[in-house]
N, C-alpha and C. Protein backbone atom coordinates (compact mmCIF):
# COMPACT_ATOMS: atom_id res chain seq x y z
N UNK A 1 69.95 195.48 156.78
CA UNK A 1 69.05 194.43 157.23
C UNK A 1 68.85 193.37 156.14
N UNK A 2 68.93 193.90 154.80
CA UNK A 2 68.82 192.76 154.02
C UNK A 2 69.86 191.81 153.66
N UNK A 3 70.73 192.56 153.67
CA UNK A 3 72.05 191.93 153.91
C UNK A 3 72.33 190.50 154.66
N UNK A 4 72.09 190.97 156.00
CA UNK A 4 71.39 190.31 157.27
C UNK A 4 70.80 188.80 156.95
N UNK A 5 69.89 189.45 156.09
CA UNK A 5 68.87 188.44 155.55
C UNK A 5 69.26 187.36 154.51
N UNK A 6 69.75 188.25 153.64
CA UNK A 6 70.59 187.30 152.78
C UNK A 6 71.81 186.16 153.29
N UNK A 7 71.81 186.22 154.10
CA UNK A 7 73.20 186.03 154.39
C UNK A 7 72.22 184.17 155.40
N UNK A 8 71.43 185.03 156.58
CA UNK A 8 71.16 183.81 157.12
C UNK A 8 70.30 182.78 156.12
N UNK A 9 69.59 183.10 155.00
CA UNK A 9 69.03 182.23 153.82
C UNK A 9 70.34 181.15 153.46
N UNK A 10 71.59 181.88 153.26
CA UNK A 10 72.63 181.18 152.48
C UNK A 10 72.68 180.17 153.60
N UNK A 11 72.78 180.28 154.92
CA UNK A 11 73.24 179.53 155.79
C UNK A 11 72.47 178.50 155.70
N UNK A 12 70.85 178.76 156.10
CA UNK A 12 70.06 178.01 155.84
C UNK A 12 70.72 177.13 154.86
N UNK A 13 70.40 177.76 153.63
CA UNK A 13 70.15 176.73 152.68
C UNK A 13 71.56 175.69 152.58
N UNK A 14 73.04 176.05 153.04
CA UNK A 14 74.20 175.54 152.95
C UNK A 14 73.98 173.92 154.30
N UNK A 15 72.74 174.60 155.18
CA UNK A 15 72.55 173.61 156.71
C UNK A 15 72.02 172.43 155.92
N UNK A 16 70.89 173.37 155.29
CA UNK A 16 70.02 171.76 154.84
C UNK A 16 70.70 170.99 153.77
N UNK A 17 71.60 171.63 153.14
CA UNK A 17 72.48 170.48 151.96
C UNK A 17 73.37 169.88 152.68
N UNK A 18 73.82 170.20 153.56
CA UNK A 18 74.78 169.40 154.24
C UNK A 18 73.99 168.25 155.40
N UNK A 19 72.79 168.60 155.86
CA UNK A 19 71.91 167.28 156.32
C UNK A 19 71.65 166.78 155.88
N UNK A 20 71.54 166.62 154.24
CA UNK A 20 70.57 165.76 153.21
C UNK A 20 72.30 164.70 152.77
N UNK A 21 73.29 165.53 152.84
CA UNK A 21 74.23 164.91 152.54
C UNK A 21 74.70 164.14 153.24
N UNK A 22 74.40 164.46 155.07
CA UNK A 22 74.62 163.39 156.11
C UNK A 22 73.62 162.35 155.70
N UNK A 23 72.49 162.59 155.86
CA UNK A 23 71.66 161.67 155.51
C UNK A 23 72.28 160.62 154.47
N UNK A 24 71.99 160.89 153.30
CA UNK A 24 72.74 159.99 152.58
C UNK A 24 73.72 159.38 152.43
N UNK A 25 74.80 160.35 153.08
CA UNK A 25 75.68 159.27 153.25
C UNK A 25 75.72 158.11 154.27
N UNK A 26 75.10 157.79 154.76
CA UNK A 26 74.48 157.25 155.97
C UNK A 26 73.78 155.67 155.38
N UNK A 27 73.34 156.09 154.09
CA UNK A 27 72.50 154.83 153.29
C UNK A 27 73.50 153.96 152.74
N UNK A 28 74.72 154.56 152.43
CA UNK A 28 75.87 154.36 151.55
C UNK A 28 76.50 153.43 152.69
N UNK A 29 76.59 152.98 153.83
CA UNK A 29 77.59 152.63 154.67
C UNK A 29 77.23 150.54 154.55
N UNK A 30 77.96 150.00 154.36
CA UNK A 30 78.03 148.39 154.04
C UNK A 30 77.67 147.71 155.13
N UNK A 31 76.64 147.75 155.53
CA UNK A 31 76.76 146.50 157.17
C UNK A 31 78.04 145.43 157.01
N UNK A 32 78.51 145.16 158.00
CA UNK A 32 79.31 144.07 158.15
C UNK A 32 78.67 142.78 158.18
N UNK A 33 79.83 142.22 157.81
CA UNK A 33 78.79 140.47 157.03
C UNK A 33 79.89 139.58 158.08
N UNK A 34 79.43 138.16 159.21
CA UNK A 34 80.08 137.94 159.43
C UNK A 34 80.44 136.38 158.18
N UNK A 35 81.32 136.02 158.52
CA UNK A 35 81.97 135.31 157.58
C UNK A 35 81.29 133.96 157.28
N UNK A 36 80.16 133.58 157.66
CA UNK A 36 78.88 132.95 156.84
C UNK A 36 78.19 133.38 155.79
N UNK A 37 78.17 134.47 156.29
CA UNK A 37 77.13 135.72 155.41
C UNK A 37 78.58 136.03 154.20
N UNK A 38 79.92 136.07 153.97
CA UNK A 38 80.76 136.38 153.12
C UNK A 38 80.44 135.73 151.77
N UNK A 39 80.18 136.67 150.80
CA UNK A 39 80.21 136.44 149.37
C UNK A 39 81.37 135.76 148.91
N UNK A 40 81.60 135.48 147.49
CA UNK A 40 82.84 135.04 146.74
C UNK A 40 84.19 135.88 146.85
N UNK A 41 83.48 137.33 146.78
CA UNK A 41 84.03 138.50 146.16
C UNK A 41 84.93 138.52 147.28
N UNK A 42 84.44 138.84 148.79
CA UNK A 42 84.44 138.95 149.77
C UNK A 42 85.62 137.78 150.29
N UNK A 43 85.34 136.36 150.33
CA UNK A 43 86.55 135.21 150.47
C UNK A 43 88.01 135.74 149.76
N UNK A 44 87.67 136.27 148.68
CA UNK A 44 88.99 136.29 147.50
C UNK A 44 89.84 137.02 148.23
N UNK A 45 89.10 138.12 148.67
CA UNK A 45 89.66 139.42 148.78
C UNK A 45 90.56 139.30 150.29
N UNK A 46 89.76 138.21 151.25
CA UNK A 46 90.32 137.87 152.62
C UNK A 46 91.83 137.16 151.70
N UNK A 47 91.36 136.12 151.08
CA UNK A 47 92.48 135.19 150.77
C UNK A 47 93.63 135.64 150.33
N UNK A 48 92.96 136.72 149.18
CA UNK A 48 94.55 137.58 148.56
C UNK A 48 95.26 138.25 150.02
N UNK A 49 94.38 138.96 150.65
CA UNK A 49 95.03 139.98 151.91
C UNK A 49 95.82 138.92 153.10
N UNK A 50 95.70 137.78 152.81
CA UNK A 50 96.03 136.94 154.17
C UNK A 50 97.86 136.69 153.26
N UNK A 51 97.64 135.97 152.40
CA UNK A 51 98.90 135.47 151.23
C UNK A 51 99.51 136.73 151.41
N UNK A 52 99.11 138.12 150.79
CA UNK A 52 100.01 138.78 151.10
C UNK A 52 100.33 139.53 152.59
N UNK A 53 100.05 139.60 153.29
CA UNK A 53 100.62 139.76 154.74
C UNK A 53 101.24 138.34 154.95
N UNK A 54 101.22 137.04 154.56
CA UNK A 54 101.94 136.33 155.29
C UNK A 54 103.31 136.41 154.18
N UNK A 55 103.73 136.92 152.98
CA UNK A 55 104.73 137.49 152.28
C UNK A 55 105.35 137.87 152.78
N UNK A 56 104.88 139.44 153.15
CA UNK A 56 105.26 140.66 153.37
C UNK A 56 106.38 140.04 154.71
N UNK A 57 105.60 139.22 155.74
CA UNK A 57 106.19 138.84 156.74
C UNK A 57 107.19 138.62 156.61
N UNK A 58 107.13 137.04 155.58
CA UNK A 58 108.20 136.16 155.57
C UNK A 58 109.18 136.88 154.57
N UNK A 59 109.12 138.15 154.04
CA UNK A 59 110.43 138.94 153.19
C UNK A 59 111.05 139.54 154.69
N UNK A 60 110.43 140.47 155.17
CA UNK A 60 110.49 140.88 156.48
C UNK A 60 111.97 139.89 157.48
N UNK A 61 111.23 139.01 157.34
CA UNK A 61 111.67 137.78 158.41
C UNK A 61 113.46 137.89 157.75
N UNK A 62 113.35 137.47 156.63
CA UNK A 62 114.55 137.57 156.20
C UNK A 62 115.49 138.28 155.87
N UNK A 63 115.24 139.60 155.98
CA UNK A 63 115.60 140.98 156.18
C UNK A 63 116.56 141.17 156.70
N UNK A 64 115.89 140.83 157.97
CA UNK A 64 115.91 140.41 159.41
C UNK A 64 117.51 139.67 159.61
N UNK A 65 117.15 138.53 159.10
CA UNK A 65 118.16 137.65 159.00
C UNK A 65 119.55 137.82 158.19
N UNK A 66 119.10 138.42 156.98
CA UNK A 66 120.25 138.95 156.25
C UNK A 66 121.39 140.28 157.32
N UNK A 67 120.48 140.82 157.68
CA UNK A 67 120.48 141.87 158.36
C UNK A 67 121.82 141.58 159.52
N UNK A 68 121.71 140.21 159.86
CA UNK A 68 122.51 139.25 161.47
C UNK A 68 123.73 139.14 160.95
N UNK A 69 123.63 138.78 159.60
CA UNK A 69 125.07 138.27 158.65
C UNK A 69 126.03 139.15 159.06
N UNK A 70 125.60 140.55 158.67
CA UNK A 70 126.65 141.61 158.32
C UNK A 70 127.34 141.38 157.70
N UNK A 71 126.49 141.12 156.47
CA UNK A 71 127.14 141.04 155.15
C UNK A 71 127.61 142.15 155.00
N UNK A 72 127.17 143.77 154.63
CA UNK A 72 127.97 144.65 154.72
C UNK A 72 129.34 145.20 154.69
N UNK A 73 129.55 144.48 156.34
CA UNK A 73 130.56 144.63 157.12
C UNK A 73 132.14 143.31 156.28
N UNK A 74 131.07 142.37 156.24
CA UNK A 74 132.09 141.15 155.50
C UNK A 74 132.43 142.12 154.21
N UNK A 75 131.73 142.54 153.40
CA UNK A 75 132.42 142.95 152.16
C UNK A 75 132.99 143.91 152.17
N UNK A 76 133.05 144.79 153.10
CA UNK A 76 134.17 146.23 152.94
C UNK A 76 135.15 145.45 153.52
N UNK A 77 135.32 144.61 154.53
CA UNK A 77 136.36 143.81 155.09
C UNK A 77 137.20 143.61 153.86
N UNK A 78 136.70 142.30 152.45
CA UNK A 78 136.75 141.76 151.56
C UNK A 78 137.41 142.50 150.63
N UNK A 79 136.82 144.15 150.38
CA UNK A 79 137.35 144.65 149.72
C UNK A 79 138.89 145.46 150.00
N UNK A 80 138.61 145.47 151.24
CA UNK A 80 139.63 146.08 152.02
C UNK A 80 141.00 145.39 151.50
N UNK A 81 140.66 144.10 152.08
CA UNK A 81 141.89 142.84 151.87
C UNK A 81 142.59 142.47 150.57
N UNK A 82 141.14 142.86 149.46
CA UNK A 82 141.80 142.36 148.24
C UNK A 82 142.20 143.55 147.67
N UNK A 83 142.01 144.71 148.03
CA UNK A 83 142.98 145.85 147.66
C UNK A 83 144.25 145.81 147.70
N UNK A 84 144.18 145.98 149.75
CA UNK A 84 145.72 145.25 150.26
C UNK A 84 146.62 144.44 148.98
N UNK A 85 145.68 143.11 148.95
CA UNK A 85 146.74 142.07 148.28
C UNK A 85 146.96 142.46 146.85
N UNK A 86 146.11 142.66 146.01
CA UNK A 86 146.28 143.75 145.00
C UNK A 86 147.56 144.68 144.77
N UNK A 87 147.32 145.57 145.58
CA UNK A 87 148.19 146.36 145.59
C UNK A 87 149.92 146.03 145.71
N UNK A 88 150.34 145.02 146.84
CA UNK A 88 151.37 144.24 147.10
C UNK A 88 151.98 144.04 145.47
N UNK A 89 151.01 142.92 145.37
CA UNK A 89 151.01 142.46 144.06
C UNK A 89 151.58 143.37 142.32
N UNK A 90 150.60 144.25 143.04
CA UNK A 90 151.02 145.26 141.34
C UNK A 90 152.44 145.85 141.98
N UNK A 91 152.51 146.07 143.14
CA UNK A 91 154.09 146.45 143.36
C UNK A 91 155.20 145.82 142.77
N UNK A 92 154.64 144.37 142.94
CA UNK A 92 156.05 143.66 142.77
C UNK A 92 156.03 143.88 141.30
N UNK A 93 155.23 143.25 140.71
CA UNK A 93 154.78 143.10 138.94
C UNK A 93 155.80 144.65 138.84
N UNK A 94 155.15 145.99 139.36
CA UNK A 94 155.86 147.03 138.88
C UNK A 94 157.46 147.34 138.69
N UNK A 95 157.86 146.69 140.17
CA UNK A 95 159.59 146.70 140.42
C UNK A 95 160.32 145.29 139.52
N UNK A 96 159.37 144.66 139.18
CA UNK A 96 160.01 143.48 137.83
C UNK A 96 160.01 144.35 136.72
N UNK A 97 158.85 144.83 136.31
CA UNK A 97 158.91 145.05 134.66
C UNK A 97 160.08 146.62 134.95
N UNK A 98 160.20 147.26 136.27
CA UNK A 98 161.28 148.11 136.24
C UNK A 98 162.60 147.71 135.67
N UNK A 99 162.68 146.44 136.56
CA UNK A 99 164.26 145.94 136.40
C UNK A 99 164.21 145.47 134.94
N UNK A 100 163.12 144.97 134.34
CA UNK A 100 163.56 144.57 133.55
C UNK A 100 164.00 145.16 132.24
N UNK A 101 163.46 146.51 132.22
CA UNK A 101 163.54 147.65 131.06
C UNK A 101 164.37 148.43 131.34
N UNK A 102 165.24 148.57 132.57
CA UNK A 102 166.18 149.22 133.10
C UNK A 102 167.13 148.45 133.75
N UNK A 103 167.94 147.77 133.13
CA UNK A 103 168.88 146.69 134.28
C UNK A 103 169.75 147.31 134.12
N UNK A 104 170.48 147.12 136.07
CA UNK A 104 171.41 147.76 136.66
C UNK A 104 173.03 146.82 136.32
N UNK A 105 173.53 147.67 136.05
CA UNK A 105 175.12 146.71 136.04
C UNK A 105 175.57 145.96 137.21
């Protein structure tokens, strides 16, 4: 029984710290100010947040756009080709400096 007892005290006492804590936190909460009522602090903070969302956008935007190019696609093309020609190339260079260190009668 005391047990019992002990036990619903803890509860108690765990109820009422946690109402005193609703409570208070309750005092803590900022009314909303409409934008007459906005401090300095308050303007800055709109102004920085507006500049950067209209950033964020316009990187976005171009992303976007880069994105249409397929640039990507152009440069494996690019690399593709100048391998190709590359390669041609060092062939021949190779079958010259052959002949030329080895000439046939």
């Amino acid at each position: 029984l005391s047990t019992l007892s002990d036990t619903m005290n803890k509860l108690l006492a765990i109820t009422v710290l946690v109402a005193l804590l609703a409570l208070s936190a309750e005092s803590f909460r900022v009314p909303r100010q409409t934008p007459e009522e906005q401090g300095t602090l308050a303007k800055i903070t709109d102004f920085i947040k507006f500049y950067y969302n209209q950033s964020v956008d316009t990187v976005s935007e171009y992303v976007e756009n880069i994105k249409g190019f397929n640039i990507e696609e152009k440069a494996m093309n690019l690399y593709e080709e100048t391998t190709q020609a590359a390669g041609t190339y060092f062939g021949i260079a190779q079958d010259q400096l052959y002949h030329i260190f080895n000439p046939q009668p």
